[in-house]
Structures are given as structure tokens and as C-alpha cells.
Protein backbone atom coordinates (compact mmCIF):
# COMPACT_ATOMS: atom_id res chain seq x y z
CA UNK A 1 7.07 -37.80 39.79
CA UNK A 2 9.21 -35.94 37.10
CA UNK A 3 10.33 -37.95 34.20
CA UNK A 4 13.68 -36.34 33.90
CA UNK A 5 15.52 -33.68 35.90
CA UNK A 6 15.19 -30.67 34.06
CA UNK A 7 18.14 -28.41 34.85
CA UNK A 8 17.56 -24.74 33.12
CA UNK A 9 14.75 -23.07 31.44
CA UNK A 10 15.89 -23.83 28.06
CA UNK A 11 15.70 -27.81 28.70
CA UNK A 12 12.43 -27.11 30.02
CA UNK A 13 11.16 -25.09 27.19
CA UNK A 14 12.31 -27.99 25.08
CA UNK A 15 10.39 -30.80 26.87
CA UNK A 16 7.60 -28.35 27.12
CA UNK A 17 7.27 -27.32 23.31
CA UNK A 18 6.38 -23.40 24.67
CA UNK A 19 9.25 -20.91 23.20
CA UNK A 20 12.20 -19.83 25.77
CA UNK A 21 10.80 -16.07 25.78
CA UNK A 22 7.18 -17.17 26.65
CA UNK A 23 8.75 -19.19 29.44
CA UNK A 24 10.59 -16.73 30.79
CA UNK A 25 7.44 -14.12 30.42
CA UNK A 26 5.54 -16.86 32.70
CA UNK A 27 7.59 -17.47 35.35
CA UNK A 28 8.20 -12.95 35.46
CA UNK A 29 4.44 -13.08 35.45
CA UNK A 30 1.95 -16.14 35.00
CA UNK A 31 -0.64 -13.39 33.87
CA UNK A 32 1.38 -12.13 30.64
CA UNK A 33 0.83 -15.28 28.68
CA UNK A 34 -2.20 -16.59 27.26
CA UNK A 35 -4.57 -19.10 29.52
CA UNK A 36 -4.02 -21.97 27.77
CA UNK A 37 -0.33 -21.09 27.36
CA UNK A 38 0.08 -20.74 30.74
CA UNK A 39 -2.51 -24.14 31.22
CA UNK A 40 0.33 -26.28 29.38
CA UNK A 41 3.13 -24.35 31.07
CA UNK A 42 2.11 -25.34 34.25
CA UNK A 43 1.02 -28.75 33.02
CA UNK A 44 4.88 -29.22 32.37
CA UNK A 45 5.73 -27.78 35.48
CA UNK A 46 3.78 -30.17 37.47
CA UNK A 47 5.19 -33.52 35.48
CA UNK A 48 8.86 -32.18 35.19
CA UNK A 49 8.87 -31.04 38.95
CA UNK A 50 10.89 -27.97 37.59
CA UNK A 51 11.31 -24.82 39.34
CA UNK A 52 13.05 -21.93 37.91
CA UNK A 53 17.15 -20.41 39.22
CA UNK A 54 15.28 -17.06 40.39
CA UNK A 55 19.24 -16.17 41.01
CA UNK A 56 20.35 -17.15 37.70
CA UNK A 57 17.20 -15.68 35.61
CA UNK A 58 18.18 -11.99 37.38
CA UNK A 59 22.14 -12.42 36.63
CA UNK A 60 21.04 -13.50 32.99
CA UNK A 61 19.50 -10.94 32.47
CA UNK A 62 22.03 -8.36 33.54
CA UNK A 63 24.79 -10.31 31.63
CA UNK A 64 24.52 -7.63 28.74
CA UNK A 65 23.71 -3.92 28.25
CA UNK A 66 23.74 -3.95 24.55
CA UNK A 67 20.64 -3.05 22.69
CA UNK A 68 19.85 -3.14 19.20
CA UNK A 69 17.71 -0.55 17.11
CA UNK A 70 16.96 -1.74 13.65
CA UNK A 71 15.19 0.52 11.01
CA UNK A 72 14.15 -0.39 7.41
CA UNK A 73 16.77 2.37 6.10
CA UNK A 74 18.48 4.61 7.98
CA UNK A 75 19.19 7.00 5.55
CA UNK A 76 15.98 8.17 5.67
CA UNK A 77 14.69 11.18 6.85
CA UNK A 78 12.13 9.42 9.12
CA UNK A 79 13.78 6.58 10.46
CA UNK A 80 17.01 8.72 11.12
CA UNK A 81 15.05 10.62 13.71
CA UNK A 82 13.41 7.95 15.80
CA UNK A 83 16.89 5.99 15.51
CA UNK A 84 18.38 9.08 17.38
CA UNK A 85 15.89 9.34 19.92
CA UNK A 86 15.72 5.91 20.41
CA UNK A 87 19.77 5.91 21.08
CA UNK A 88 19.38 8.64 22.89
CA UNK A 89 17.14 7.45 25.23
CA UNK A 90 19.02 3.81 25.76
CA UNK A 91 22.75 5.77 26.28
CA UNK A 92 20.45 7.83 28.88
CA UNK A 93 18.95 4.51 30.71
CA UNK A 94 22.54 3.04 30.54
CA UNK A 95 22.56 0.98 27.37
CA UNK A 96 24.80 0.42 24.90
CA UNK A 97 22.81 0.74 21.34
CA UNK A 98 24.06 0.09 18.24
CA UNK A 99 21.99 1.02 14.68
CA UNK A 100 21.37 -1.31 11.99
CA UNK A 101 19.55 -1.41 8.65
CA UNK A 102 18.01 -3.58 6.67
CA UNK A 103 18.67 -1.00 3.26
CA UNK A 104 14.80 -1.90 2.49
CA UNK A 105 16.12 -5.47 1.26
CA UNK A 106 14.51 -8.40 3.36
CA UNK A 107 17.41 -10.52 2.48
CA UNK A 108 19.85 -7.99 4.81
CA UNK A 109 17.31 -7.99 7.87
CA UNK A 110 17.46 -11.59 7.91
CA UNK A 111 21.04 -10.97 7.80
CA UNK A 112 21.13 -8.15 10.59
CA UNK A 113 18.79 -10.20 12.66
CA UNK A 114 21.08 -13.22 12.83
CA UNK A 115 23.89 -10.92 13.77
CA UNK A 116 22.30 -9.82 16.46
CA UNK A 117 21.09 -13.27 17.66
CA UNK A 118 24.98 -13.43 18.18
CA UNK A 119 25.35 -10.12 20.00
CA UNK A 120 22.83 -11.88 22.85
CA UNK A 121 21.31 -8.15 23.38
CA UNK A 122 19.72 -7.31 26.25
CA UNK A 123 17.05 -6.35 23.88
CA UNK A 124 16.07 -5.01 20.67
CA UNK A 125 14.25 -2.21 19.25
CA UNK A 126 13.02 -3.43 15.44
CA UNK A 127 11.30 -1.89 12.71
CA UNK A 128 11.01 -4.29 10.30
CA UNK A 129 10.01 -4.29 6.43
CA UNK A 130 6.48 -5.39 7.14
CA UNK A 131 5.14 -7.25 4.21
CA UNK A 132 8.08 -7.72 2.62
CA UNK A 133 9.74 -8.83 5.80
CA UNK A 134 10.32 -13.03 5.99
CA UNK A 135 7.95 -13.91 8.67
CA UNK A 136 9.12 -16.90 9.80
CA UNK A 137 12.55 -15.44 10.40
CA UNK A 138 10.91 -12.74 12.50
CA UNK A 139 9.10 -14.93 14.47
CA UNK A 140 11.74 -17.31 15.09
CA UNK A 141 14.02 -14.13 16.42
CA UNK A 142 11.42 -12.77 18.70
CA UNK A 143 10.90 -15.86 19.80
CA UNK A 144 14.56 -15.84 21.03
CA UNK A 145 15.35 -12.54 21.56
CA UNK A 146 13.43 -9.95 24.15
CA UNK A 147 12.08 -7.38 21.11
CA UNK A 148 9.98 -4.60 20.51
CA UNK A 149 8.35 -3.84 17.47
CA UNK A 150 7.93 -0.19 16.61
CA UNK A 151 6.64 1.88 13.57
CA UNK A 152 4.91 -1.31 11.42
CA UNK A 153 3.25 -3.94 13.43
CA UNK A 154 3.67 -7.62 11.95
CA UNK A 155 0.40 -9.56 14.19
CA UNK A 156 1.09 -9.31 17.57
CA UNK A 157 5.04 -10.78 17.55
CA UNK A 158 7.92 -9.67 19.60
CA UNK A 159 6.88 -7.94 23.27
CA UNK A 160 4.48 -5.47 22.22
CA UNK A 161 3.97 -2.79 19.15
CA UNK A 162 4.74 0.79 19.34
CA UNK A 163 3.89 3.40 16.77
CA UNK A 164 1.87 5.77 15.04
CA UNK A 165 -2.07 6.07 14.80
CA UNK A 166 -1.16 6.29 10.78
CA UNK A 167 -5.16 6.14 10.35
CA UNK A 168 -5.72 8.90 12.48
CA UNK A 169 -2.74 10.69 10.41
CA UNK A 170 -4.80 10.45 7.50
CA UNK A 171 -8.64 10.91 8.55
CA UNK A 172 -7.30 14.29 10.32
CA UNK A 173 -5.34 15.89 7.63
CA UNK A 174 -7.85 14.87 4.79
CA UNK A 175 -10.44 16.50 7.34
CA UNK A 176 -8.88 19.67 7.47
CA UNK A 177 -7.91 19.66 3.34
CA UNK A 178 -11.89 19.55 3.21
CA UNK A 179 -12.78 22.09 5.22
CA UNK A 180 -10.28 24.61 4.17
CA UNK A 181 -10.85 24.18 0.07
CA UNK A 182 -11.02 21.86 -2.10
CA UNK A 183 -11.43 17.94 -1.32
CA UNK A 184 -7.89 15.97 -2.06
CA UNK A 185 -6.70 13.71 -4.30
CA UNK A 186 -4.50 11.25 -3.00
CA UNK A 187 -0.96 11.14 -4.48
CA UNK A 188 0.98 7.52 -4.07
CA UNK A 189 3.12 5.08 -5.50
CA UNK A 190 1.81 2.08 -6.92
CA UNK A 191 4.24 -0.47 -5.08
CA UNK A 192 5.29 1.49 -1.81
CA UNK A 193 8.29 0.38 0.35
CA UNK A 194 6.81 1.52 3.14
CA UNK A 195 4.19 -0.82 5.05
CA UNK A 196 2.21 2.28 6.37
CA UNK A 197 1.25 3.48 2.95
CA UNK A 198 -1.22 0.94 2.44
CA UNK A 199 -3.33 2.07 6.04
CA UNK A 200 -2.87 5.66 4.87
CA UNK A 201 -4.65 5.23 1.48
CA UNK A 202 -7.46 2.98 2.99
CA UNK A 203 -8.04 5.93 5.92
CA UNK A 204 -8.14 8.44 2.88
CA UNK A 205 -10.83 6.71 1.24
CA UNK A 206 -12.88 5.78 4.37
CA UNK A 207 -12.76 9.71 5.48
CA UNK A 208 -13.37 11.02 2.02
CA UNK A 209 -16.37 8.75 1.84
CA UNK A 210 -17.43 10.19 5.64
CA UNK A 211 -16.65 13.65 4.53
CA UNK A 212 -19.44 13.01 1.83
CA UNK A 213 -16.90 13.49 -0.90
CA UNK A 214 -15.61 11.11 -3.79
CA UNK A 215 -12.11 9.81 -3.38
CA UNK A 216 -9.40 10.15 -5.77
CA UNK A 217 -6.26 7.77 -5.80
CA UNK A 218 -3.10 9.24 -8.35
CA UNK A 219 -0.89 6.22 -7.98
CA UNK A 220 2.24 6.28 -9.69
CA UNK A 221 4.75 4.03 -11.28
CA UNK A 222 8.20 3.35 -8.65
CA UNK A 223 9.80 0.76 -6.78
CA UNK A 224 12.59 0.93 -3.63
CA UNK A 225 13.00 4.05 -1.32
CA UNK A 226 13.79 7.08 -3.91
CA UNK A 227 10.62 8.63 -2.84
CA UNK A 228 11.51 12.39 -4.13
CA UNK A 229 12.66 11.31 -7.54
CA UNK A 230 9.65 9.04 -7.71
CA UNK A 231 7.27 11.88 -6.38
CA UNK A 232 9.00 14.17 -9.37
CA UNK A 233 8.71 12.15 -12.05
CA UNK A 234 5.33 11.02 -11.62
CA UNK A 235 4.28 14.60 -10.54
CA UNK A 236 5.26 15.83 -13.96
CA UNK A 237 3.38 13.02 -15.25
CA UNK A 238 0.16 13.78 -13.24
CA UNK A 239 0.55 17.49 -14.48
CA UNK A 240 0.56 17.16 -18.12
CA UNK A 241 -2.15 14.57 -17.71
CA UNK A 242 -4.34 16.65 -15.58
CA UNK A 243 -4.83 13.32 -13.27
CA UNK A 244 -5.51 15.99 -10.22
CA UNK A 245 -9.34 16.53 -9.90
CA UNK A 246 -9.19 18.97 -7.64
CA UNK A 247 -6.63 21.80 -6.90
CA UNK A 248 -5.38 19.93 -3.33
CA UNK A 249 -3.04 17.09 -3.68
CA UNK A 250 -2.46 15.20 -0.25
CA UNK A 251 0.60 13.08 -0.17
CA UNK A 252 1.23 9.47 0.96
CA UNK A 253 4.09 10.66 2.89
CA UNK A 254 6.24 14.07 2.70
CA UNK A 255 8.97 13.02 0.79
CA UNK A 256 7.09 12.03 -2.27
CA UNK A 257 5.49 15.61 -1.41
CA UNK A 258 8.69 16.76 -1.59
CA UNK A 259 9.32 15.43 -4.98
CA UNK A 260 5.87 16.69 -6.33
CA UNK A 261 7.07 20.06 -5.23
CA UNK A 262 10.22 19.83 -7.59
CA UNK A 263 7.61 18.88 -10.46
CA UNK A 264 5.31 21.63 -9.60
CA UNK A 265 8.28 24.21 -9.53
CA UNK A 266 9.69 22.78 -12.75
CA UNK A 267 6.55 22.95 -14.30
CA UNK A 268 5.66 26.54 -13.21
CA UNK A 269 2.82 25.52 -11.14
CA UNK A 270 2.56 27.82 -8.04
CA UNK A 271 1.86 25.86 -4.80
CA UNK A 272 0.25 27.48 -2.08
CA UNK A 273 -2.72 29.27 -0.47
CA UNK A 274 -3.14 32.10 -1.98
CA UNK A 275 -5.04 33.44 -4.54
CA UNK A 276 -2.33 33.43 -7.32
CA UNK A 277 -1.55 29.69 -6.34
CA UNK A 278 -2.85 26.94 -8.54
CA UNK A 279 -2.52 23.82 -6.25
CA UNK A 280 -2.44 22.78 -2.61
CA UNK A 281 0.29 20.16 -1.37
CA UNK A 282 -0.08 18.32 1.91
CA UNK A 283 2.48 15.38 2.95
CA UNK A 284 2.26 12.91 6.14
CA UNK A 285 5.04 12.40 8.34
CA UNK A 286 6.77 15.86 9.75
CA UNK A 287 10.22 14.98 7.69
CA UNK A 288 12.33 16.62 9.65
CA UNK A 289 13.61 18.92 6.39
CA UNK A 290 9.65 19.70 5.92
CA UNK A 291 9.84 22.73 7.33
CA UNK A 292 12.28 24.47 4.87
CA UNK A 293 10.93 23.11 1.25
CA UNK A 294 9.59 26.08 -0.90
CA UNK A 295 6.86 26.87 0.41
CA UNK A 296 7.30 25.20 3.30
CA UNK A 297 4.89 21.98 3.87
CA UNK A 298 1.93 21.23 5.55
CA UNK A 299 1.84 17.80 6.90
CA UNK A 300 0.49 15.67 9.84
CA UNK A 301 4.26 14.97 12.07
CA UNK A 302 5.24 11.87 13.80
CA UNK A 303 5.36 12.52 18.05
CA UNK A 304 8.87 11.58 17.64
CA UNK A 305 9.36 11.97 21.53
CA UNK A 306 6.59 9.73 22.47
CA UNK A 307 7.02 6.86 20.12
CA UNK A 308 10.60 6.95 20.87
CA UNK A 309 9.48 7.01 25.56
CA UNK A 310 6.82 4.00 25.09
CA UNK A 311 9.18 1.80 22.76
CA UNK A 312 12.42 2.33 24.76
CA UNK A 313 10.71 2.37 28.25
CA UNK A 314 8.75 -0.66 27.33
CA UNK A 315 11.82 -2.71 26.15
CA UNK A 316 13.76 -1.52 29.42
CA UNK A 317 10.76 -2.88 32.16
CA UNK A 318 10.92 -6.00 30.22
CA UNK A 319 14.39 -6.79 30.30
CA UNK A 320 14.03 -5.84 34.05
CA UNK A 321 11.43 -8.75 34.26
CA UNK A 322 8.64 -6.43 34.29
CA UNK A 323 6.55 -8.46 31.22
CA UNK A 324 2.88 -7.35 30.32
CA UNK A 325 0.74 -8.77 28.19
CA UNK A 326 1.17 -7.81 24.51
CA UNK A 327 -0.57 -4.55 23.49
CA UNK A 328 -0.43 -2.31 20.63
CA UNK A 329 0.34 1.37 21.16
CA UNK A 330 -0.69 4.23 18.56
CA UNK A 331 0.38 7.78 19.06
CA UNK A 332 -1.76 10.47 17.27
CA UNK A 333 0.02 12.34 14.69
CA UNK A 334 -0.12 16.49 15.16
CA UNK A 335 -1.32 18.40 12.01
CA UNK A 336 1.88 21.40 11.12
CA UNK A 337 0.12 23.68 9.06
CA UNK A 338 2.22 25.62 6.33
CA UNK A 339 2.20 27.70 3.69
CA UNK A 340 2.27 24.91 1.04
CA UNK A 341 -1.51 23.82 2.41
């Protein structure tokens, strides 16, 4: 006999102790939570004699067509392009996105996060900080909010994780550096913004130790998201130091590439593959300004277009009450060779 008459899925997911989204993901699909998860959920069902508005759960859910898409910073290069396919694709499915970002500062995605709480979306698209991001706050959100997590996975929150393979970025660009010249040295800053970077330079020193070849990491002094000035200055540092063992330099990502370029120009280093050329550059990323740098730059590109389909089309079946199991998803990156490498 129930104890109490529970009267909506949020009372019950208070009685119960299991978070409103995990509820809801149950009673979409008993199979998309974990056994014991959906053990206790039924437990409660069973004492509280509670049985979900089927009615009201679909009309919920169609209450709103707003989606969010937040990005570490949208000013750059990167995240700018996903954003727009990501709009792109919700104005197509009959959305209504809106674009925040957190300007790198974990304080302001806190911030965004709450203001969104207060939008009720339909859904959101995040990419959060990663490490630097306050974990309980992101937990607490996805806990309330249907999300997807795409570019830097945090554990296995929000619905599922959609991204890059950033190791196979690495292991297949430093593969064909190898085989075309000179083994690379691996070009980085010291305290990256970016999440990624750290998976990048572990995947160059597991495939440079596969390859048969010693690894090299030139990591340089620079904080925030300045990534071409930082790339320049320590560039010119690098170069009067002769820190590069080898004549191949492979980037963390293409915009401190970008900046080493400057250096290497300033410096009157010629970059390229040719005989006359003293050094090789190679970034990670396919910036969407890579191709017109001088020389233009080789570098392993983002599948903008596919990240962009899985995320969106994953949020979109599960705000239609189509919930799977969490899952991460990595896209392979596709090497863009170029006269700089």
C-alpha cells in the first residue's frame, strides 16, 4: 500500500532519491538506466503505487523548442564552426538555438548554465571547460536539464558524449610526419586551455614510442586562449634555443601552429617541403583559416559535419523520448596535407 500519493514525477524523484532526468530516462525506457538504478526505481514504484501522466510527460516535453549550444569560447576558430553547424542543424529540425560562452572562465559557465536552467530548454548542446570546469555544478545541471556533451567528455555526465577521436588525431599525423622525414617534436603550451591537449601529447608519445622513435615535448610558457601570440613568442624562443631536435615540428593544435609560423617567418626560417626549407610545421584541428597561412598548413581536421549530425540528432531523439544508454562517440580526424608539411 503506498505511503503517500505521489502526484508528478518530480515528487516521486524526491521520495525516491534517483535524479528527475534518470526518472524520466526509465519510465522512456527501463533499459537506459543502470540495473540497480532501475532495481531501486522500481522498488519505489512498487511502495509509492506511482504511475507516470504518459499525457503530461509528452506535452512537457513539447512545452519548449529552445535549445542551447554552449562552447568554451566562441571566438575561436574551432568552436565557431561546430557552433554554426550545430545551429544550423537545430533551425533545420525546428529549434530555436541560442549560443553561449563560457570566455574560457569557469566562473561564467556556471553563470551561463544557471541561465539556462531558467530558459527550461528543450535541451542543450555543451562543451564545457573540462578540467577547469566546476564539476559539481555540471553534474547538478545535467542532472536537471536533458544535455549533451560534445568536444571534451567530463565521465560519462549529461545524455551521452560526442566528439573527436583526438588520439587517433595524433597517432595518424605523427605516423605520417615519420614516414615522410624526419620524426617530430611536439610543440605545446605548458598550461593549455584546452582539455584535448593533454590526450594529444600522451597519443604523441605512445606513437613515437610505437614508431620506434624517441619523443620530444617543446612546452612553452602561456596561460588563457591567445594561442597564436603564445605559439609566436615561444616559437622565437624555441628557435634561438635550438629546442627542435629534428627539422619537423608537430603542433598541439593549428593555431599555436599558426603562431610558430609568424616566429619562423620573423626569424627567416623557411617552412616547408622542399629542399631550400629548413623546418616542417604540422598543426591538429583543420582551423578553418588553415588553409590560407603561408605556406598553407598541414594538419589532421575536425569532421565538422559529423560531430555536429551525432550531437544534434542525439539530443533531438532524446527530447522526443527516444533515451539510450550513455555512450561515447569519437569521430576520426582526416589528415589535409599541405605545403607547410
Amino acid at each position: 500500500m503506498a505511503e503517500k500519493k505521489i502526484k508528478n514525477m518530480e515528487e516521486f524523484s524526491a521520495v525516491s532519491g534517483i535524479s528527475r532526468p534518470t526518472v524520466s530516462k526509465f519510465f522512456n525506457n527501463p533499459d537506459s538506466v543502470r540495473q540497480s538504478t532501475r532495481a531501486k526505481i522500481e522498488a519505489a514504484v512498487e511502495k509509492y503505487d506511482y504511475r507516470p501522466n504518459i499525457f503530461a510527460m509528452n506535452q512537457n516535453r513539447k512545452l519548449t523548442k529552445n535549445v542551447g549550444i554552449v562552447v568554451p569560447l566562441l571566438t575561436d576558430p574551432y568552436f565557431a564552426e561546430i557552433a554554426r553547424n550545430l545551429e544550423q542543424r537545430c533551425l533545420d529540425a525546428g529549434y530555436r538555438p541560442t549560443l553561449f560562452s563560457a570566455h574560457g572562465d569557469p566562473a561564467l559557465e556556471v553563470e551561463v548554465l544557471d541561465n539556462l536552467r531558467s530558459m527550461k530548454p528543450a535541451g542543450v548542446l555543451l562543451a564545457p571547460l573540462g578540467r577547469a570546469s566546476d564539476r559539481v555544478a555540471l553534474e547538478k545541471f545535467c542532472r536537471d536539464v536533458p544535455t549533451l556533451i560534445f568536444d571534451s567528455s567530463v565521465d560519462q555526465l549529461g545524455l551521452a558524449f560526442v566528439g573527436s577521436d583526438n588520439v587517433q588525431f595524433t597517432s595518424h599525423i605523427t605516423d605520417y610526419l615519420c614516414r615522410t622525414g624526419e620524426p617530430p617534436c611536439f610543440f605545446e603550451m605548458k598550461t593549455p586551455a584546452n582539455p584535448n591537449a593533454h590526450r594529444r601529447r600522451q597519443a604523441y608519445l605512445t606513437a613515437m614510442e610505437t614508431f620506434g622513435y624517441t619523443p620530444q615535448v617543446i612546452s612553452v610558457d602561456g596561460e588563457g586562449w591567445g594561442f597564436e601570440e603564445i605559439g609566436r613568442l615561444g616559437g622565437h624562443q624555441a628557435l634561438a634555443n635550438r629546442s627542435f631536435g629534428t627539422n619537423t615540428v608537430l603542433c598541439s593544435n593549428d593555431r599555436l601552429a599558426i603562431g610558430l609560423l609568424t616566429a619562423c617567418y620573423e626569424r627567416n626560417v623557411r617552412v616547408g617541403r622542399g629542399p631550400d626549407c629548413a623546418i616542417r610545421v604540422a598543426g591538429q584541428d583543420g582551423h578553418p583559416h588553415s588553409r590560407y597561412t603561408c605556406p598553407p598548413l598541414t594538419t589532421i581536421s575536425h569532421d565538422y559535419d559529423a560531430v555536429s549530425k551525432r550531437a544534434a540528432e542525439a539530443l533531438f531523439e532524446a527530447i522526443d523520448g527516444d533515451v539510450s544508454p550513455w555512450k561515447s562517440t569519437r569521430i576520426e580526424g582526416k589528415l589535409v596535407l599541405r605545403d607547410s608539411a
